[in-house]
Protein backbone atom coordinates (compact mmCIF):
# COMPACT_ATOMS: atom_id res chain seq x y z
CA UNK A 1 17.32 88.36 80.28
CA UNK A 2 18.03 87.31 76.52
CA UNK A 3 20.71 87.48 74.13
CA UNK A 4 20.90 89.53 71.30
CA UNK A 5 20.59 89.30 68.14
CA UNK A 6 21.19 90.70 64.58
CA UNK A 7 17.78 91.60 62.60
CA UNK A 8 17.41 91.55 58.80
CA UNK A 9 14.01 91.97 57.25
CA UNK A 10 11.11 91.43 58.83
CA UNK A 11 9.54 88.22 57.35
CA UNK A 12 6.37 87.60 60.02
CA UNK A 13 5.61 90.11 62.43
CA UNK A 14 2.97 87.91 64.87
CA UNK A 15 5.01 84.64 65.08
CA UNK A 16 7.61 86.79 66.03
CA UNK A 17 5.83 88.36 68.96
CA UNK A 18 4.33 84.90 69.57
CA UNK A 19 8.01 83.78 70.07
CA UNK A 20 9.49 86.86 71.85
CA UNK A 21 6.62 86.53 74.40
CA UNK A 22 7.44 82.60 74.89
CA UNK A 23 10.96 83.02 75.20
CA UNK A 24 10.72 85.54 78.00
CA UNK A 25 8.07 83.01 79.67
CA UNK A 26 10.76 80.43 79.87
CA UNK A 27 13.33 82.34 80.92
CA UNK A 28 10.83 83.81 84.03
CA UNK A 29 10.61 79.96 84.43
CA UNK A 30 14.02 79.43 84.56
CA UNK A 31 13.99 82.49 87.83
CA UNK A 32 10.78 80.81 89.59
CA UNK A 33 12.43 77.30 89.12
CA UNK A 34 15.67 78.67 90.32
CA UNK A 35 14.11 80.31 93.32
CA UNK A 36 12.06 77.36 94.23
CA UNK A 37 14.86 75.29 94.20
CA UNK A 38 17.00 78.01 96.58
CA UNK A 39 14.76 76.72 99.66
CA UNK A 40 16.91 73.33 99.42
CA UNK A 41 19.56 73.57 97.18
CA UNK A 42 23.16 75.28 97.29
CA UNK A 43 23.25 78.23 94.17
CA UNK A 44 26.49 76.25 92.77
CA UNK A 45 24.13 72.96 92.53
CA UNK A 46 21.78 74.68 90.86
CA UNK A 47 24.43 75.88 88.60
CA UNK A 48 26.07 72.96 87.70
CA UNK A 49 23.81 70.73 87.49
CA UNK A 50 21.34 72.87 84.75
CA UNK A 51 24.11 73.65 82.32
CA UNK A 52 24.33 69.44 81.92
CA UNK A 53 21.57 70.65 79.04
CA UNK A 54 23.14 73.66 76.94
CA UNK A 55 26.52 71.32 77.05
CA UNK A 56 24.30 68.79 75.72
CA UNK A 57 22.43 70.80 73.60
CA UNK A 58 25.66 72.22 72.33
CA UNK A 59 27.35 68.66 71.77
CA UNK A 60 24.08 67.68 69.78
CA UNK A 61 24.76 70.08 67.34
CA UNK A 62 28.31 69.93 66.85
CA UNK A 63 27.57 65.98 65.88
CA UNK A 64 24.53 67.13 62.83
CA UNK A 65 27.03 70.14 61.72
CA UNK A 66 30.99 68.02 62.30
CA UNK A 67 30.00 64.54 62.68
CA UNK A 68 31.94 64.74 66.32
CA UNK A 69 30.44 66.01 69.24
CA UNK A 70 33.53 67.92 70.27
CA UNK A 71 34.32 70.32 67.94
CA UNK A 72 34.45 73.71 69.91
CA UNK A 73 37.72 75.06 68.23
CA UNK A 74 36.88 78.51 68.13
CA UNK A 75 38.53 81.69 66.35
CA UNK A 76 38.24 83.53 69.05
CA UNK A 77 39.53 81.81 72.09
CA UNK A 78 40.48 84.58 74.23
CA UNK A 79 36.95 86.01 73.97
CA UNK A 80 35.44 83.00 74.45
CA UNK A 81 37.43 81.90 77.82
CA UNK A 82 36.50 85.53 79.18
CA UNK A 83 32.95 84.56 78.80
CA UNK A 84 32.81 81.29 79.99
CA UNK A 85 34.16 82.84 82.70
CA UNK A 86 31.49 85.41 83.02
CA UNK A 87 28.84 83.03 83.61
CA UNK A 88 30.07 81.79 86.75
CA UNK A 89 29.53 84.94 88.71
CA UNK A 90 26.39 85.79 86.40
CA UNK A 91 24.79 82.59 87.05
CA UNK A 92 25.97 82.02 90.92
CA UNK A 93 24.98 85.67 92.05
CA UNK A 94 21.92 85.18 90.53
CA UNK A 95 20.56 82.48 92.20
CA UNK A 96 22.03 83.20 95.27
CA UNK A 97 20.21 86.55 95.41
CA UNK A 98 17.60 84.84 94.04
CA UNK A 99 17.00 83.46 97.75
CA UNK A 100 17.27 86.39 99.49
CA UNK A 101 14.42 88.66 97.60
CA UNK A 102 11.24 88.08 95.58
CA UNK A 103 11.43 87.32 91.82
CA UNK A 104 10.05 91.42 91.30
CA UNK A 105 12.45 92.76 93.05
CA UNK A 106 15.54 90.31 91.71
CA UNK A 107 14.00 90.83 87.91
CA UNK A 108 13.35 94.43 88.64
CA UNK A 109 17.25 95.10 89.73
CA UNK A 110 18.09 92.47 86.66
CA UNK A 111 16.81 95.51 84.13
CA UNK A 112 19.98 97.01 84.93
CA UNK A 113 22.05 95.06 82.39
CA UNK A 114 20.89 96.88 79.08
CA UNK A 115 22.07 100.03 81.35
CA UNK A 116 25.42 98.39 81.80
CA UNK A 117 25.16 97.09 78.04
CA UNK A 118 24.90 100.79 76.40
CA UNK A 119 27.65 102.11 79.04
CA UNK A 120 30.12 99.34 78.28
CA UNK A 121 29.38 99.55 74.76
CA UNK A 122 31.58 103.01 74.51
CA UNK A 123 34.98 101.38 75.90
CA UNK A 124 34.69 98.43 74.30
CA UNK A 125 33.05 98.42 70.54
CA UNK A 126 34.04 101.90 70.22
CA UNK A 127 29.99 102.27 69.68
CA UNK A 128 29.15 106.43 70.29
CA UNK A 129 26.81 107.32 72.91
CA UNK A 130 24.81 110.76 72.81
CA UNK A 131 23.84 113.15 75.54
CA UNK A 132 20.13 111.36 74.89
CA UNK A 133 21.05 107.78 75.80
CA UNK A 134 23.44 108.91 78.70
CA UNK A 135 21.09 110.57 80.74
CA UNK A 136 18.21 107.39 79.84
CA UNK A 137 20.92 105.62 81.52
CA UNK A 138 21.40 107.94 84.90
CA UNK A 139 17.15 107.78 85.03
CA UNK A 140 17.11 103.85 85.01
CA UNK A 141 19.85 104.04 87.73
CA UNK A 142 17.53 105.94 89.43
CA UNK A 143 14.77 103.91 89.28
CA UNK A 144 17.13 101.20 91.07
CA UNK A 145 17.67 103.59 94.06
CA UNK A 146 14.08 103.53 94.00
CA UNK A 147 13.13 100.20 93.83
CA UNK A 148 15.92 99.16 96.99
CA UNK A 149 15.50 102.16 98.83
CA UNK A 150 19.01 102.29 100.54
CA UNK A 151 19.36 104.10 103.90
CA UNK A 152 15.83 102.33 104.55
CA UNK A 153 16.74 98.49 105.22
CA UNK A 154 16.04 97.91 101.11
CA UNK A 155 19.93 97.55 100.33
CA UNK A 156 21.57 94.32 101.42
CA UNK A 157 23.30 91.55 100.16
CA UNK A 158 20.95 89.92 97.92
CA UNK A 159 20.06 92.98 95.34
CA UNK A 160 24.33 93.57 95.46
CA UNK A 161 24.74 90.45 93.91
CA UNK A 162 22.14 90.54 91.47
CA UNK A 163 23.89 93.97 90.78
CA UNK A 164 26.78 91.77 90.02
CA UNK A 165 25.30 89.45 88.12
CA UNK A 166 23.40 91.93 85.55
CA UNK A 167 27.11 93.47 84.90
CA UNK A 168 28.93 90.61 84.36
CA UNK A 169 25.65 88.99 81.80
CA UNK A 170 26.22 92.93 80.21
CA UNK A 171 29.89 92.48 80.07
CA UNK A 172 29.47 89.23 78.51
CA UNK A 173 27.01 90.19 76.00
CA UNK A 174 28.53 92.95 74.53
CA UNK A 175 31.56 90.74 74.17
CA UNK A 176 29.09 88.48 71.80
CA UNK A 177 28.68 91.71 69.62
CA UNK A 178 32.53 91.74 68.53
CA UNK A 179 31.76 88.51 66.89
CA UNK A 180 28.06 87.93 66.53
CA UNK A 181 27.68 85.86 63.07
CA UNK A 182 31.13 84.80 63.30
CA UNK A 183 30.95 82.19 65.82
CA UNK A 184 28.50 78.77 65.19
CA UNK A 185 25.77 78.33 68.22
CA UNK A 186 27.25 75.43 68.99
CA UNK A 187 30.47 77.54 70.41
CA UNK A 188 28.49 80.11 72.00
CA UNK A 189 26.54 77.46 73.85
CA UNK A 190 29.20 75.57 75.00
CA UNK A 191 31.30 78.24 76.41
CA UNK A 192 28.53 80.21 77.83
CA UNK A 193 27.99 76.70 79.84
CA UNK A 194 31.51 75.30 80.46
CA UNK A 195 32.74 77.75 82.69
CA UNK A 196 29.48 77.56 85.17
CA UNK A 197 29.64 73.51 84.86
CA UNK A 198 33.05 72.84 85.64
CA UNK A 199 33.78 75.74 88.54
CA UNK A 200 30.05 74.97 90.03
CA UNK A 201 30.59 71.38 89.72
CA UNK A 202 33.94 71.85 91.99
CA UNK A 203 31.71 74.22 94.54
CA UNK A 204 29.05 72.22 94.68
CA UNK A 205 30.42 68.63 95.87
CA UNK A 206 31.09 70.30 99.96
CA UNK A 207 27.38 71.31 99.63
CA UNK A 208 25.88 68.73 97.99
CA UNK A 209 22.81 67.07 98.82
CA UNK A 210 21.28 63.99 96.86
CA UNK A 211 18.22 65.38 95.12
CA UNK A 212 14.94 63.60 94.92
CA UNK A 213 13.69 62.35 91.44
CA UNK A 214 11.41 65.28 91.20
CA UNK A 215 14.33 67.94 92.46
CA UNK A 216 16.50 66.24 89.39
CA UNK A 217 13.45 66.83 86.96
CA UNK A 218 13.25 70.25 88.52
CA UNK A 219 17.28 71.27 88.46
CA UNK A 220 17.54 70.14 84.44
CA UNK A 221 14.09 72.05 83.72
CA UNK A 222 16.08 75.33 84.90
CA UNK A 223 18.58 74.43 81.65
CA UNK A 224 15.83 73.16 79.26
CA UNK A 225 13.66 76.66 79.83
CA UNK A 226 16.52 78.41 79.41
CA UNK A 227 17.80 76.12 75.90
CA UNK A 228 14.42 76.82 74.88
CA UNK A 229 13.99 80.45 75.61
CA UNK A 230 17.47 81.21 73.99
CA UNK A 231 16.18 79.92 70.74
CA UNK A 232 12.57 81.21 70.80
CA UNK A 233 14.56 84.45 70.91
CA UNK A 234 16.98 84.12 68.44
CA UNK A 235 14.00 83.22 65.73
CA UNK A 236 11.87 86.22 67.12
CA UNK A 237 14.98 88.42 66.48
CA UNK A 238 15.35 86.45 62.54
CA UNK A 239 11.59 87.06 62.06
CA UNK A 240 10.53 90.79 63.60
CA UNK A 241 12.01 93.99 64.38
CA UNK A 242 13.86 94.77 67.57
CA UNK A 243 12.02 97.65 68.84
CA UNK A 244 8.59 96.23 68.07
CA UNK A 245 10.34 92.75 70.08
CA UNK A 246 12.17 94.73 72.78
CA UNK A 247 9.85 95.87 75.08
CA UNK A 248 8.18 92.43 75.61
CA UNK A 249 11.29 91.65 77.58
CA UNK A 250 10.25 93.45 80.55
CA UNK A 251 6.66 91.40 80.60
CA UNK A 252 8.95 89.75 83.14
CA UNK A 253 8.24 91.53 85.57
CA UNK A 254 4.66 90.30 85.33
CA UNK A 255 5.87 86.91 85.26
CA UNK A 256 7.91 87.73 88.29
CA UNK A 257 4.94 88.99 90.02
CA UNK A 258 2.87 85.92 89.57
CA UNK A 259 4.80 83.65 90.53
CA UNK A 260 5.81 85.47 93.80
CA UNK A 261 2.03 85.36 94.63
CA UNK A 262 1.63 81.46 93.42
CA UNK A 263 4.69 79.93 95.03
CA UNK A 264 6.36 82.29 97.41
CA UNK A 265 3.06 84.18 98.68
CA UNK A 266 5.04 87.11 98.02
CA UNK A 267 3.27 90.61 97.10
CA UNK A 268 5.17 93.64 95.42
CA UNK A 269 5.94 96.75 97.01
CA UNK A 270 4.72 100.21 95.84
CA UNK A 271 8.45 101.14 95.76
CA UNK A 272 9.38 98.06 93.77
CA UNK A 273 6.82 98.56 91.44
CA UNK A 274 7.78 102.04 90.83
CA UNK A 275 11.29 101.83 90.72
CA UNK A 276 10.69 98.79 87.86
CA UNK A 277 8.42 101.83 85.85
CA UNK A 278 11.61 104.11 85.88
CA UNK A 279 13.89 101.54 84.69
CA UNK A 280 11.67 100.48 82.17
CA UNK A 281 11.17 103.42 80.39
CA UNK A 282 14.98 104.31 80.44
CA UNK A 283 15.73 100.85 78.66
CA UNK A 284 12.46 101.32 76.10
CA UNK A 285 13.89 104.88 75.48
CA UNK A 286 17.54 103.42 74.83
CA UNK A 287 16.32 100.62 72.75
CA UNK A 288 14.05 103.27 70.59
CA UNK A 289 16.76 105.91 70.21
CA UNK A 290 19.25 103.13 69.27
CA UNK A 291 16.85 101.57 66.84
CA UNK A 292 16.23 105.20 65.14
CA UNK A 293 20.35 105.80 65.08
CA UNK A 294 20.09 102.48 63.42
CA UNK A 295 18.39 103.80 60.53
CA UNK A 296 19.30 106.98 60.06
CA UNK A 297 22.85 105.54 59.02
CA UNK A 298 21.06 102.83 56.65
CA UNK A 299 19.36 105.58 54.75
């Protein structure tokens, strides 16, 4: 899943899909990573231990831009706290469900947060939602009852917390829109990372177990894909439009279904697969009607 961002002009179409397309690679590496590492490590390891990078990352830049790496003073501090406290059950549920299902079906109930996204968007920004986009909505819920296939041993643990997770990455994201261009990266990494370091640094010290020098390699990879993939996006989003970028998001499924087959020996079910379709198409509808709402009012 990526953040949003806000789109100008359109300044070079290809290098834009280039970069979309490379940023949702990384972040299907950061799942597959993630996963792998669920066969030996605790979910608040995992956790902790990757968002050492985007607080690095993060510190980096508030040296080139300050000249100290420490200043986070932020204008909106309330905001802010709320979503570094988002992460913790975004990132935690995640990777715990992670190890309970295949990457398909964990990225497949993950399409649920531009659902939660448009819903929350109502209460929150005020934003106005039509008949059209409400019922997209109800379909890609739909497709989720598909794809777990309760009353039939699909529904368990596992997709609940991803469930979780996609609401609480929603929640968080539309809570970036009250002050997206306000805030410097530098803030928005740090507190999307300080909350997740510092609670699933406390979790993880009953569980932890001393990694080997390739498990340490492999835990900071899961925060370098995901520094990289967060800023492969935000240039696709400065350099094409969002619906030609949007729907290359949900190439992650493909991703998903890969590396199920390379590392997990894992194939998709029929009901997975179709249940992924439905949601799809609800999100690619949203994200069209949206963009064409967009530019009605421009005109």
């Amino acid at each position: 899943m990526s953040p949003p961002a806000i789109v100008s002009t359109p300044v070079k179409p290809l290098l834009a899909f280039v970069l979309m397309g490379t940023a949702v690679l990384c972040f299907s590496l950061v799942d597959a990573t993630a996963k792998w590492l669920t066969q030996g490590y605790d979910a608040w390891v995992i956790a902790s231990v990757s968002r050492v990078v985007p607080i690095a990352v993060a510190m980096a830049l508030s040296w080139r831009e300050t000249g100290t790496p420490f200043s986070f003073r932020t204008a909106y501090p309330k905001v802010q706290i709320l979503r570094a406290a988002l992460t913790i059950p975004m990132i935690w549920c995640f990777f715990t469900g992670l190890a309970l299902m295949s990457l398909a079906e964990a990225i497949t109930i993950a399409f649920t947060a531009p659902l939660f996204i448009t819903m929350l968007s109502r209460p929150i920004l005020g934003e106005k939602i039509g008949r059209r986009r409400w019922s997209a909505v109800a379909i890609g819920f739909v497709g989720i009852l598909v794809a777990l296939r309760p009353g039939f041993g699909g529904l368990g643990i596992g997709p609940i917390l991803i469930i979780i997770s996609a609401f609480a990455y929603a929640l968080s994201m539309v809570l970036l829109r009250r002050f997206a261009g306000q805030e410097p990266t530098r803030n928005i990494l740090f507190y999307s990372a300080i909350g997740a370091l510092l609670v699933g640094g406390a979790n993880a010290i009953p569980v932890w177990v001393a990694p080997s020098a390739v498990d340490w390699g492999l835990l900071l990879l899961v925060g370098v894909w995901g520094v990289f993939g967060s800023y492969a996006v935000i240039r696709a989003y400065r350099l094409g439009e969002a619906s030609m970028l949007a729907p290359l998001e949900y190439t992650a499924l493909i991703w998903s279904i890969m590396f199920d087959l390379w590392l997990f020996s894992l194939a998709p079910e029929l009901a997975v697969l179709l249940g992924a379709a439905i949601v799809i198409g609800a999100n690619v509808y949203i994200a069209h009607r949206e963009h064409k709402l967009a530019r009605i009012a421009a005109e």
